[in-house]
C-alpha atoms as a PDB file:
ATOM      1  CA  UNK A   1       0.000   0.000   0.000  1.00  0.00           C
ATOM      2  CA  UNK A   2       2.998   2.056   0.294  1.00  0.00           C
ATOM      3  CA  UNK A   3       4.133   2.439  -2.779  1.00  0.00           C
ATOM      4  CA  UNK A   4       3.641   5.585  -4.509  1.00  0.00           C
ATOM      5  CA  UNK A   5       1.993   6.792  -7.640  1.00  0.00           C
ATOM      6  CA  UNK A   6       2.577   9.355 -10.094  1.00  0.00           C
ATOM      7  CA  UNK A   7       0.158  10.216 -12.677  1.00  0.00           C
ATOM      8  CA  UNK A   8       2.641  11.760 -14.731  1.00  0.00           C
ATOM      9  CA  UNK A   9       0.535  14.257 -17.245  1.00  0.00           C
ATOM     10  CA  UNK A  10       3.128  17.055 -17.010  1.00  0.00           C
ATOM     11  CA  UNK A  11       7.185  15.744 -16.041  1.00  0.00           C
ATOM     12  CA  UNK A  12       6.331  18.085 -12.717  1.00  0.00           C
ATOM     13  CA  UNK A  13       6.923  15.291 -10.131  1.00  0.00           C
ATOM     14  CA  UNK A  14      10.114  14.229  -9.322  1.00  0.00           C
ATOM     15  CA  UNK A  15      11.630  10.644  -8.890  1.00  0.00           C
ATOM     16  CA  UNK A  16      10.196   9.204  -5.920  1.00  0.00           C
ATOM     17  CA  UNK A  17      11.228   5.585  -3.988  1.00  0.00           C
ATOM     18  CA  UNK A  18       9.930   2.764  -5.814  1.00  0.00           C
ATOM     19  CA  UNK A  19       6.989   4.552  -7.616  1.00  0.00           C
ATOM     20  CA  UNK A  20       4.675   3.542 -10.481  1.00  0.00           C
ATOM     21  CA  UNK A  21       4.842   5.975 -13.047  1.00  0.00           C
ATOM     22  CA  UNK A  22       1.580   6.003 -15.345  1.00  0.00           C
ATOM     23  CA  UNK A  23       2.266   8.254 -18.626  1.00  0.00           C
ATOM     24  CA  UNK A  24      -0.562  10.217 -19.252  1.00  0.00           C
ATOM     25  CA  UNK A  25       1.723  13.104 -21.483  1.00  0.00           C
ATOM     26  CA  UNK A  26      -0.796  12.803 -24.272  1.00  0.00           C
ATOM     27  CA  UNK A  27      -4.178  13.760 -21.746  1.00  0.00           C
ATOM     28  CA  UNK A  28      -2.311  16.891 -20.689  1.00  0.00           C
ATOM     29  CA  UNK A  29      -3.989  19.169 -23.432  1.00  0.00           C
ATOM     30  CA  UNK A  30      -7.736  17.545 -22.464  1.00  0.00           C
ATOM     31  CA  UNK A  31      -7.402  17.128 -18.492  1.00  0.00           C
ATOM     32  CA  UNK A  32      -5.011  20.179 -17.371  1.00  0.00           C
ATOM     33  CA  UNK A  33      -7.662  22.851 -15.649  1.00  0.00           C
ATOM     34  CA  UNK A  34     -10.570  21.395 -16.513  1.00  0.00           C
ATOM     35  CA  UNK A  35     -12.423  18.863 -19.004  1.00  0.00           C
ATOM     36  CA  UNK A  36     -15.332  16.911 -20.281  1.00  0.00           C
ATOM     37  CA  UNK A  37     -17.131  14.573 -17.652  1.00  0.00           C
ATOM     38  CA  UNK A  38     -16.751  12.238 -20.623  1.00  0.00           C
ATOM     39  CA  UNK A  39     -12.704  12.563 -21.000  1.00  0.00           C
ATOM     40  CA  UNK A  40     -12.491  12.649 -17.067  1.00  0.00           C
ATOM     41  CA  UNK A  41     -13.921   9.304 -17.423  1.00  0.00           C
ATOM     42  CA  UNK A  42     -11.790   8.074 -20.531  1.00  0.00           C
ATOM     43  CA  UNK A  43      -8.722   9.136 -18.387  1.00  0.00           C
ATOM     44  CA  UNK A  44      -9.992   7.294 -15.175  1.00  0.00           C
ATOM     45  CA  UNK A  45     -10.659   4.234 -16.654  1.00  0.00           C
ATOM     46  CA  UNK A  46      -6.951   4.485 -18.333  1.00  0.00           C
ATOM     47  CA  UNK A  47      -5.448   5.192 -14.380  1.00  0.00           C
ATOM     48  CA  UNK A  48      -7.732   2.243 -13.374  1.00  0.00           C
ATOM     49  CA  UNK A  49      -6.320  -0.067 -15.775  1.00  0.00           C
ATOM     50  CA  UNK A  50      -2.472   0.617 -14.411  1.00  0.00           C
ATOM     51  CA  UNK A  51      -3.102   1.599 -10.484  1.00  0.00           C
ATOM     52  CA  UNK A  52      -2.236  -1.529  -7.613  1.00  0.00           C
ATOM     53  CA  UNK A  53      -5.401  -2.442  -5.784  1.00  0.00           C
ATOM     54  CA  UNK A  54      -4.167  -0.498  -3.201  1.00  0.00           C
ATOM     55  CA  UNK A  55      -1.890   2.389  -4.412  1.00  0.00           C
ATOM     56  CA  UNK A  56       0.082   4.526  -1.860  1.00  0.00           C
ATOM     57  CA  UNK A  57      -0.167   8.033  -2.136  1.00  0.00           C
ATOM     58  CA  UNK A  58      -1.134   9.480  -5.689  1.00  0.00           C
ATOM     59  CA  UNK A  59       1.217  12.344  -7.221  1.00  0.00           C
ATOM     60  CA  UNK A  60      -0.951  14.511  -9.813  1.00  0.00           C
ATOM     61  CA  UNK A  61       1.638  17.008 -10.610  1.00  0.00           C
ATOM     62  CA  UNK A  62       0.041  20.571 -11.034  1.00  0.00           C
ATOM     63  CA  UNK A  63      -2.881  21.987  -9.254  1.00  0.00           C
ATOM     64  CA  UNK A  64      -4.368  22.158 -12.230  1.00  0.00           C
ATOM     65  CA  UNK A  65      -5.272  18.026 -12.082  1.00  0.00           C
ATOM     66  CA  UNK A  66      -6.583  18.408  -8.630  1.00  0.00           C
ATOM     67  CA  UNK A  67      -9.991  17.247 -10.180  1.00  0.00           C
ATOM     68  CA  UNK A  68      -8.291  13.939 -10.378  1.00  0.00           C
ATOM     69  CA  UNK A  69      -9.412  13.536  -6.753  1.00  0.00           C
ATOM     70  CA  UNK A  70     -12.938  12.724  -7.741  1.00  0.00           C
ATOM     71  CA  UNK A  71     -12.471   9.371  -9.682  1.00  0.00           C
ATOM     72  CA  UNK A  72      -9.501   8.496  -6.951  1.00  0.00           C
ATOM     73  CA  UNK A  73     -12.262   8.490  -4.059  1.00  0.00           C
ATOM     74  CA  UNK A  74     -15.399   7.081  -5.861  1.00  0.00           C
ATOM     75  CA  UNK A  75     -13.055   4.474  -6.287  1.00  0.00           C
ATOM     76  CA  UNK A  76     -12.843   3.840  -2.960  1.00  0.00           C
ATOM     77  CA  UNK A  77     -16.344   2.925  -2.190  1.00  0.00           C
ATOM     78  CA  UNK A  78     -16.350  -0.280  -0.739  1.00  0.00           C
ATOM     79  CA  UNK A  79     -14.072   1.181   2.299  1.00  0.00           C
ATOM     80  CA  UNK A  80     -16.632   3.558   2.952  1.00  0.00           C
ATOM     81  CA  UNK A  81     -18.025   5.352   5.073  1.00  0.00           C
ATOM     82  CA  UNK A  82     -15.418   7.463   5.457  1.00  0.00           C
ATOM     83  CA  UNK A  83     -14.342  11.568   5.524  1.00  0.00           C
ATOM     84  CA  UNK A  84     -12.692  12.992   2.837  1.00  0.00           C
ATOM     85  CA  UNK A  85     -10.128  15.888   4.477  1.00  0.00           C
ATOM     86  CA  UNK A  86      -8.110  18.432   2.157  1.00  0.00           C
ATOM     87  CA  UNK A  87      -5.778  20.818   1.984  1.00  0.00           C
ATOM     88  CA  UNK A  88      -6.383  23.303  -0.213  1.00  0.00           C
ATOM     89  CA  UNK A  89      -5.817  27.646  -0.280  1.00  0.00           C
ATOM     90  CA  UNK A  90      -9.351  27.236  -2.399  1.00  0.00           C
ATOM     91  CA  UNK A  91     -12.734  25.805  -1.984  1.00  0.00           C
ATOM     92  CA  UNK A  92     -12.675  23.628  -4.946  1.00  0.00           C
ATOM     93  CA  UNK A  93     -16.384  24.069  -4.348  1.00  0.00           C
ATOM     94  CA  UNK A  94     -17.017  26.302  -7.803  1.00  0.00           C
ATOM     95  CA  UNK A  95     -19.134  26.719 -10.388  1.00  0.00           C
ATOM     96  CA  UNK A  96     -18.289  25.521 -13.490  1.00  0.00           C
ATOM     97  CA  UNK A  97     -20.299  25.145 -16.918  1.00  0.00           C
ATOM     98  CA  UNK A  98     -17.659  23.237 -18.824  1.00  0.00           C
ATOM     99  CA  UNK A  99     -17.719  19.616 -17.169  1.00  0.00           C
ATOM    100  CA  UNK A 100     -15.886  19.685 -13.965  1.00  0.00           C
ATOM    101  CA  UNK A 101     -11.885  21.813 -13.296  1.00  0.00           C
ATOM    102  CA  UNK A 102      -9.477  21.831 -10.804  1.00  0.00           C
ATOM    103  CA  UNK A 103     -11.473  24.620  -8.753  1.00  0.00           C
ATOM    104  CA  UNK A 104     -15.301  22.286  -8.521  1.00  0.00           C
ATOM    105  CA  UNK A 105     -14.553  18.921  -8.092  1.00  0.00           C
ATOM    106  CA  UNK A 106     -15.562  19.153  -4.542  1.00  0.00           C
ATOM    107  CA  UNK A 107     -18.835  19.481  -4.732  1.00  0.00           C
ATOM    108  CA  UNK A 108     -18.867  15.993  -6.709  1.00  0.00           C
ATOM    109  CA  UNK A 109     -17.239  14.025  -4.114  1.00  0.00           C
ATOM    110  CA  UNK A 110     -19.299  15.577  -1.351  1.00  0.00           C
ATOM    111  CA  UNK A 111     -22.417  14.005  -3.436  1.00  0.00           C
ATOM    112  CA  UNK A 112     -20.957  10.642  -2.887  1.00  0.00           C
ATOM    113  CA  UNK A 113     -22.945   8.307  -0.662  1.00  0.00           C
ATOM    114  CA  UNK A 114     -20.416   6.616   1.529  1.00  0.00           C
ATOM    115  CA  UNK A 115     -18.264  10.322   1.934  1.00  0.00           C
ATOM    116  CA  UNK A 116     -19.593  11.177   5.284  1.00  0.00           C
ATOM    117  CA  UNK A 117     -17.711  14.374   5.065  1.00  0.00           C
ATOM    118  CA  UNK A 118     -15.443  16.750   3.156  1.00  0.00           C
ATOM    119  CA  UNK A 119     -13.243  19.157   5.084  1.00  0.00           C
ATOM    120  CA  UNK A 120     -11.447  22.291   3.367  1.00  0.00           C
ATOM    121  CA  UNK A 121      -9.111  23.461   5.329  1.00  0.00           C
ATOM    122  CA  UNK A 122      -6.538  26.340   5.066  1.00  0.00           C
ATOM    123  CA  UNK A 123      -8.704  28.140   2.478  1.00  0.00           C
ATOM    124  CA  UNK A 124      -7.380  32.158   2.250  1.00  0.00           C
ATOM    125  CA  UNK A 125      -8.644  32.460  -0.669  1.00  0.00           C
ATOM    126  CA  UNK A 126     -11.521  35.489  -1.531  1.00  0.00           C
ATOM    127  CA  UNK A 127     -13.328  32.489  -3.828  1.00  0.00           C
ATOM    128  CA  UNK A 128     -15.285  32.338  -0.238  1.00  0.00           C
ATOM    129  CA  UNK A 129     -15.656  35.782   0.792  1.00  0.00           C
ATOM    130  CA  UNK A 130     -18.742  37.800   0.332  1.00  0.00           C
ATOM    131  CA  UNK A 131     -17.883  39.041  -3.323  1.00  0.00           C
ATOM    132  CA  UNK A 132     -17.524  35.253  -4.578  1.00  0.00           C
ATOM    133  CA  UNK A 133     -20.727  33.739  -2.523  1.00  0.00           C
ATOM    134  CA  UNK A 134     -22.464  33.236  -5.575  1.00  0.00           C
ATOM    135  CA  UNK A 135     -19.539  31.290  -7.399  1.00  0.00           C
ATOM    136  CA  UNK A 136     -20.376  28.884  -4.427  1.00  0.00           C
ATOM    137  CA  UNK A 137     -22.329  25.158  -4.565  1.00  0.00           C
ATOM    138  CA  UNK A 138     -24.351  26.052  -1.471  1.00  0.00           C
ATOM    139  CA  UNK A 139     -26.321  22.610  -1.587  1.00  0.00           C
ATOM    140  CA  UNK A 140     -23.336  20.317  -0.026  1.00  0.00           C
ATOM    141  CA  UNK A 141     -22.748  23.641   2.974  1.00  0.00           C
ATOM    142  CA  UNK A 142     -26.190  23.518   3.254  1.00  0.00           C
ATOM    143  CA  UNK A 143     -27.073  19.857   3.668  1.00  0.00           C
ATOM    144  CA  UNK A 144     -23.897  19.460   6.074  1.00  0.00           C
ATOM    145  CA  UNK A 145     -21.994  17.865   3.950  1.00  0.00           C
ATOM    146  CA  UNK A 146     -18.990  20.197   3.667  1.00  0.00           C
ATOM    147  CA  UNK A 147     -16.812  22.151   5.928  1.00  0.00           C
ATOM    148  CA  UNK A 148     -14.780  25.215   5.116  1.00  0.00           C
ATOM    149  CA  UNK A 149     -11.709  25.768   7.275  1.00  0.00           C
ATOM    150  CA  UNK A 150     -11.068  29.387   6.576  1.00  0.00           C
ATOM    151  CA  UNK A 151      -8.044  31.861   7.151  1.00  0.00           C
ATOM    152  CA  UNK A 152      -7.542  35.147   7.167  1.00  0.00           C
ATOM    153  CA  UNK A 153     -10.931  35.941   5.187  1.00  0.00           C
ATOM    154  CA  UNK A 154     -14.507  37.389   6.320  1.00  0.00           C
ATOM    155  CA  UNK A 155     -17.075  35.048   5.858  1.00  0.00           C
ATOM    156  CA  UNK A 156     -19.541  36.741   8.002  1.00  0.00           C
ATOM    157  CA  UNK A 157     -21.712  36.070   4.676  1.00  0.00           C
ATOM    158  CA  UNK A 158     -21.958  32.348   5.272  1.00  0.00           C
ATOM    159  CA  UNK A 159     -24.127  33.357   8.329  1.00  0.00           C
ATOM    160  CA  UNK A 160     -26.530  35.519   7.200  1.00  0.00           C
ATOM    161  CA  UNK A 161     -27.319  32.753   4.487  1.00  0.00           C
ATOM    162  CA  UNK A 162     -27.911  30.463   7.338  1.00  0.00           C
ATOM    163  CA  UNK A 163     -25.160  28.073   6.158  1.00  0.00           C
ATOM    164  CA  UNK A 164     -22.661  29.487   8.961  1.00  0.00           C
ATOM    165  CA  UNK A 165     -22.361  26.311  10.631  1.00  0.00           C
ATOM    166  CA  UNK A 166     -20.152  24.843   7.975  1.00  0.00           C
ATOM    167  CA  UNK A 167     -17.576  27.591   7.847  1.00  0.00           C
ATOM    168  CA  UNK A 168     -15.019  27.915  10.577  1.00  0.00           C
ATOM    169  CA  UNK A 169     -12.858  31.153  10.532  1.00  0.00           C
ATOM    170  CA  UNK A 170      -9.842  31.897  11.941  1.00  0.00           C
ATOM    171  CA  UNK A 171      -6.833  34.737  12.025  1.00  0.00           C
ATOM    172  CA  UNK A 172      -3.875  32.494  11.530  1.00  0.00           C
ATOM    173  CA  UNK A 173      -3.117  29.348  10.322  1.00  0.00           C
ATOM    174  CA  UNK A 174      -1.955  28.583  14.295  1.00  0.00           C
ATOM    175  CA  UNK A 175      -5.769  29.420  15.289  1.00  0.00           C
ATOM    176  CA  UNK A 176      -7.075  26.608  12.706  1.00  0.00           C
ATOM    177  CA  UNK A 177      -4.499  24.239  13.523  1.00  0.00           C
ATOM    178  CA  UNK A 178      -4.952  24.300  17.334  1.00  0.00           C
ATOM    179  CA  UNK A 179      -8.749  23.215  16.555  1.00  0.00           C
ATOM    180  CA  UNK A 180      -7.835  20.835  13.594  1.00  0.00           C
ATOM    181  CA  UNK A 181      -5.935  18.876  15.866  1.00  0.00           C
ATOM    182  CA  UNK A 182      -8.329  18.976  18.772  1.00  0.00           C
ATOM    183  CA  UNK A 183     -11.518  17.895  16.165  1.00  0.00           C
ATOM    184  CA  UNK A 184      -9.062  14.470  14.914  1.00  0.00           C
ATOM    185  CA  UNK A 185      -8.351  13.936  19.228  1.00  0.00           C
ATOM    186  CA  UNK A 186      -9.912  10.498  19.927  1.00  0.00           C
ATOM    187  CA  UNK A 187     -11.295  10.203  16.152  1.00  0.00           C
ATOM    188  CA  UNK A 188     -11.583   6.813  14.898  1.00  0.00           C
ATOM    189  CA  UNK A 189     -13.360   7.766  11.443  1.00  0.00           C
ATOM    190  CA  UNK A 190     -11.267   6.597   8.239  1.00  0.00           C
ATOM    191  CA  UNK A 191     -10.227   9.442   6.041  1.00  0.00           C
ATOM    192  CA  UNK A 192      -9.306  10.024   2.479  1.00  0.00           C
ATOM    193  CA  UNK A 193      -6.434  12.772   2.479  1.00  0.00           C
ATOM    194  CA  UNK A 194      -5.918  15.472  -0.939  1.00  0.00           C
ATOM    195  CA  UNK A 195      -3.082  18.090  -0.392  1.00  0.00           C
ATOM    196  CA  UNK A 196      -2.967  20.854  -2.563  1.00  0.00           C
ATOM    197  CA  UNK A 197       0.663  22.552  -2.060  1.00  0.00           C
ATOM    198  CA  UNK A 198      -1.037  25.670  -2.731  1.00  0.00           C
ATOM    199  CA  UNK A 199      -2.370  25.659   0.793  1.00  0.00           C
ATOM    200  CA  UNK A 200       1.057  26.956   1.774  1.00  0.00           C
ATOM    201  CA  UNK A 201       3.140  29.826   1.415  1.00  0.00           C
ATOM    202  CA  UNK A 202       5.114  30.536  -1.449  1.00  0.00           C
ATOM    203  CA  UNK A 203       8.031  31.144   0.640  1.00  0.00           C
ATOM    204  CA  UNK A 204       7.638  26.979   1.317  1.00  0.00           C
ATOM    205  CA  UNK A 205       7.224  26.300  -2.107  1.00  0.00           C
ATOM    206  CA  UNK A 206       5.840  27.977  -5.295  1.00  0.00           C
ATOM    207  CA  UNK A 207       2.949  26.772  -7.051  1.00  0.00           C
ATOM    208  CA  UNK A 208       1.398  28.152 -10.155  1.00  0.00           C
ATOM    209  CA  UNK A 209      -1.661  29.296  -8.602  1.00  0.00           C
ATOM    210  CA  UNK A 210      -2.433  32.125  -5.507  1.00  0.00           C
ATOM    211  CA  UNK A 211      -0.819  30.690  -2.276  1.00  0.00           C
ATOM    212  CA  UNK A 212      -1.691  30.312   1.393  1.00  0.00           C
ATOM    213  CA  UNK A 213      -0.923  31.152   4.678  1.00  0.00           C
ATOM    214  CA  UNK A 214       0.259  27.617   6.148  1.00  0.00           C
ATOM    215  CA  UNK A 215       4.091  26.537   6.445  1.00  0.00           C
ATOM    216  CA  UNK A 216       5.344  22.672   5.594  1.00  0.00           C
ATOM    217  CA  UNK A 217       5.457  22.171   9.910  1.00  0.00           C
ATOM    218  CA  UNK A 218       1.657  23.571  10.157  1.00  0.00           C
ATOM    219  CA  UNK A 219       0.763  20.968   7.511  1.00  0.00           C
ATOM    220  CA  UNK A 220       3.193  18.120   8.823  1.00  0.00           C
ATOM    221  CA  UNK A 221       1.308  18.719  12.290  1.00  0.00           C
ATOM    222  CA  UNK A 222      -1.999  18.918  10.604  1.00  0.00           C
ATOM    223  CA  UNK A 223      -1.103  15.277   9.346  1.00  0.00           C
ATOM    224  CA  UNK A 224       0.437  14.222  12.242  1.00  0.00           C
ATOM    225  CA  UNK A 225      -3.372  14.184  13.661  1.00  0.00           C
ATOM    226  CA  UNK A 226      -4.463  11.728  11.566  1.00  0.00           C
ATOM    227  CA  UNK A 227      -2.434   8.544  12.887  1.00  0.00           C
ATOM    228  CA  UNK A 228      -3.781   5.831  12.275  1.00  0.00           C
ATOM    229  CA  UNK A 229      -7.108   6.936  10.041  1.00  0.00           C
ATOM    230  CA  UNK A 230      -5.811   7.910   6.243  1.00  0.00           C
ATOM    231  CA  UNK A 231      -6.647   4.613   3.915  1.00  0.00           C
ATOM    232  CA  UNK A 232      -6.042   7.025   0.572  1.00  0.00           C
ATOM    233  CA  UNK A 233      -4.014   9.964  -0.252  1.00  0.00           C
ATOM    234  CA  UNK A 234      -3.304  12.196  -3.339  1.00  0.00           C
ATOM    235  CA  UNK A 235      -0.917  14.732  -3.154  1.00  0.00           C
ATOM    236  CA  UNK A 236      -0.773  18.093  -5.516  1.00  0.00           C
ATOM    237  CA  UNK A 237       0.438  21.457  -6.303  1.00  0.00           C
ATOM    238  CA  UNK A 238       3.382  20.798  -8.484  1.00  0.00           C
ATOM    239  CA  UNK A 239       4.544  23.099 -10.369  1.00  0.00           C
ATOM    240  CA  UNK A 240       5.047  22.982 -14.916  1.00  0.00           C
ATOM    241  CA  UNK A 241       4.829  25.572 -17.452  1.00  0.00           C
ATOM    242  CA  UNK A 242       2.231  25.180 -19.991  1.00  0.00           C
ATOM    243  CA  UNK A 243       0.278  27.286 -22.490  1.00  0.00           C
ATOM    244  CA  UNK A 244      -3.441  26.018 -23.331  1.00  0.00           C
ATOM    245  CA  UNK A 245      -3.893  25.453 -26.871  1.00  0.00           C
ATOM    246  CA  UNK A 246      -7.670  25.088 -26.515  1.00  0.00           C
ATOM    247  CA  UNK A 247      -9.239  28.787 -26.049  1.00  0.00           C
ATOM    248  CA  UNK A 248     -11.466  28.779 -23.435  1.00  0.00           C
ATOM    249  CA  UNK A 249      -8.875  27.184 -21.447  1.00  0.00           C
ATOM    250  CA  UNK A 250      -7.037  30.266 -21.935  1.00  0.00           C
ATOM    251  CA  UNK A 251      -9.607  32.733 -21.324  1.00  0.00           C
ATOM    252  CA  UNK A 252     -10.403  30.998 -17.772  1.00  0.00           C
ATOM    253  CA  UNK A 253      -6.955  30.179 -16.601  1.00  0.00           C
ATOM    254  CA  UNK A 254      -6.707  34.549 -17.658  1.00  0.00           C
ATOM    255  CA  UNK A 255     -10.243  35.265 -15.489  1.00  0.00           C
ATOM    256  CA  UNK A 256      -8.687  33.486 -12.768  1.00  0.00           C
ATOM    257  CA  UNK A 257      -5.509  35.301 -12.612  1.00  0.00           C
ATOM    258  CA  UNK A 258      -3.604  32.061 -12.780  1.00  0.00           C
ATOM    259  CA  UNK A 259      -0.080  33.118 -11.912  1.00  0.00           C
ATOM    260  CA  UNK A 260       2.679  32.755 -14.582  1.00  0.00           C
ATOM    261  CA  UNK A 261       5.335  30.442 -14.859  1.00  0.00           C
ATOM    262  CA  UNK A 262       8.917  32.002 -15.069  1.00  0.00           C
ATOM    263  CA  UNK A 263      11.149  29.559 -16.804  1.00  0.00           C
ATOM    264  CA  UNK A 264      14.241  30.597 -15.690  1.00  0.00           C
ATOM    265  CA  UNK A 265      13.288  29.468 -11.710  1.00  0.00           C
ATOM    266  CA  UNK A 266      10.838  26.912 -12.735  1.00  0.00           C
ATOM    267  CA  UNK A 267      13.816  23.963 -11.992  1.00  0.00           C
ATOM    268  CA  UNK A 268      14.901  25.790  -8.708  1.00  0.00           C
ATOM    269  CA  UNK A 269      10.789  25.653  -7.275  1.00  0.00           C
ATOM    270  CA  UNK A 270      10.458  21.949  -8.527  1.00  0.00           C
ATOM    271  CA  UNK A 271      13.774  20.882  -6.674  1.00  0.00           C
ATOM    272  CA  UNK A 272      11.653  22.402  -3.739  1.00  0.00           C
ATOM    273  CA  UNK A 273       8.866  20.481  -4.582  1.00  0.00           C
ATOM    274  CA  UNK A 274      10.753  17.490  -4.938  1.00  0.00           C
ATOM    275  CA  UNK A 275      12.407  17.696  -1.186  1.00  0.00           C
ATOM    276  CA  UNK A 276       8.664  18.940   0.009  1.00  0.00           C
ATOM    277  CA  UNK A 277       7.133  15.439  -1.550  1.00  0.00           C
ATOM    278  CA  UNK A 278       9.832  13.271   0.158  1.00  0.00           C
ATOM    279  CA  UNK A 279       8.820  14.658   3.634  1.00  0.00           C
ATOM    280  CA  UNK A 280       5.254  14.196   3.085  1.00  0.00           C
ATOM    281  CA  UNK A 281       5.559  10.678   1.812  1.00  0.00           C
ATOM    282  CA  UNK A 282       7.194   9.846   5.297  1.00  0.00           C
ATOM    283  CA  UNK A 283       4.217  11.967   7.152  1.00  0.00           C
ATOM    284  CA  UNK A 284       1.866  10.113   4.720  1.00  0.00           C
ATOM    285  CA  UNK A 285       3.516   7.291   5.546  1.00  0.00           C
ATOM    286  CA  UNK A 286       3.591   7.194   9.358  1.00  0.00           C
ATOM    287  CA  UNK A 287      -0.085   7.990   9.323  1.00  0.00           C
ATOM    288  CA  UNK A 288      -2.021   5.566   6.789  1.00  0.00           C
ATOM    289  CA  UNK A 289      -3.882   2.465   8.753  1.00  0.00           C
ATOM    290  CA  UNK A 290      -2.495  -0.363   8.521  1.00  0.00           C
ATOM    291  CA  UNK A 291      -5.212  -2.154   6.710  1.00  0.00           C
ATOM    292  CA  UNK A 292      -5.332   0.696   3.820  1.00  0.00           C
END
């Protein structure tokens, strides 16, 4: 169960201790940002085909595959019920009229039956503040299905919608962490684990979207506090440069202010990545039950 994965659309992820590398180079065009419910499907069945039973954690390179996620836990059915916890500076929680992107995949996995619960923590992102409200799927916040774990932004919003249960704000990324780890005390509920890197600064390591407030040791800790309860885990937030040939792509990624890449320190930020995915295999590790 150990043994990693890579689902290597974009040469982002480096070499990593007895992985399985699956090629998918030739769905970057079609997958990267968002994509068809159809070729979502077309890819998963490809993964499917080439993942162990019972993979270790799953490397997605960029951000912009973090819709991956969904076919990675509907997979996991039969070890349901179980909680679904990431890590992510955004909601992932978005509308979206094209299929399903990197930024609404949520929403999907929240719909499953045997999800009992998806957590978002370390959002700082203004997709959840009062100007972006609308952007919102309010059905899985409203049906207590999904929890934001907010930073650093005013969500006073949430409660005059009457969904303010399922946001929890807080002024530092200490603040949230202090109550993550006191929610997981005791817990014996299974959990599916998705880190986006973005959830952390830049100064930790640079991704190609906005960044976070929480350092590699607030996220190790965060981790730490699930001993014992993670059967599945997909890690992303790598970081490639890559220009969309299909428009709307283009126009999107542009809306969304979707940092750019600089080429000349792209090899210096994946050499951090590389050291940052190391450490959190070993967290990963330590932390997945035994029976995963």
């Amino acid at each position: 169960m150990n043994t990693p994965v890579v689902l290597d659309f974009d040469r982002s992820v480096g070499p990593l201790p007895d992985a399985r590398v699956i090629d998918l180079g030739r769905w970057q065009e079609s997958i990267r940002f968002g994509c068809s419910r159809r070729d979502l499907r077309s890819v998963a069945r490809e993964v499917e085909r080439q993942l162990p039973a019972r993979p270790g954690t799953v490397f997605l390179g960029s951000g912009d595959y973090h819709h991956l996620t969904w076919p990675l836990v509907a997979r996991r059915g039969a070890d349901g019920p179980f909680e679904v916890i990431v890590f992510d500076n955004h909601p992932d929680n978005m509308r979206f009229p094209f299929g399903v992107h990197c930024g609404s995949w949520v929403r999907r996995v929240a719909a499953l039956p045997f999800v009992k619960h998806v957590h978002v923590v370390g959002i700082g992102s203004s997709d959840v503040g009062a100007g972006h409200a609308w952007e919102n799927h309010l059905l899985p916040l409203i049906l207590g299905k999904l929890s934001y774990w907010t930073i650093g932004v005013d969500t006073r919003w949430a409660a005059r919608v009457g969904i303010g249960r399922s946001f929890r704000a807080f002024d530092s990324p200490e603040a949230l962490l202090d109550r993550f780890v006191e929610s997981r005390r005791g817990s014996t509920s299974s959990v599916y684990l998705s880190i986006d890197k973005d959830v952390l600064s830049a100064d930790v390591a640079r991704t190609n979207w906005d960044q976070g407030r929480m350092t590699d040791r607030h996220l190790f800790t965060a981790i730490d506090a699930l001993a014992g309860n993670v059967i599945g885990s997909d890690v992303t937030g790598d970081v490639s440069a890559y220009r969309y040939t299909t428009w709307w792509k283009r126009k999107l990624s542009a809306l969304d202010e979707q940092p750019e890449i600089d080429p000349g320190q792209l090899a210096t930020w994946q050499t951090q990545h590389h050291a940052l995915n190391l450490r959190l295999l070993d967290h990963i590790c330590a932390v997945t039950a035994s029976t995963a």
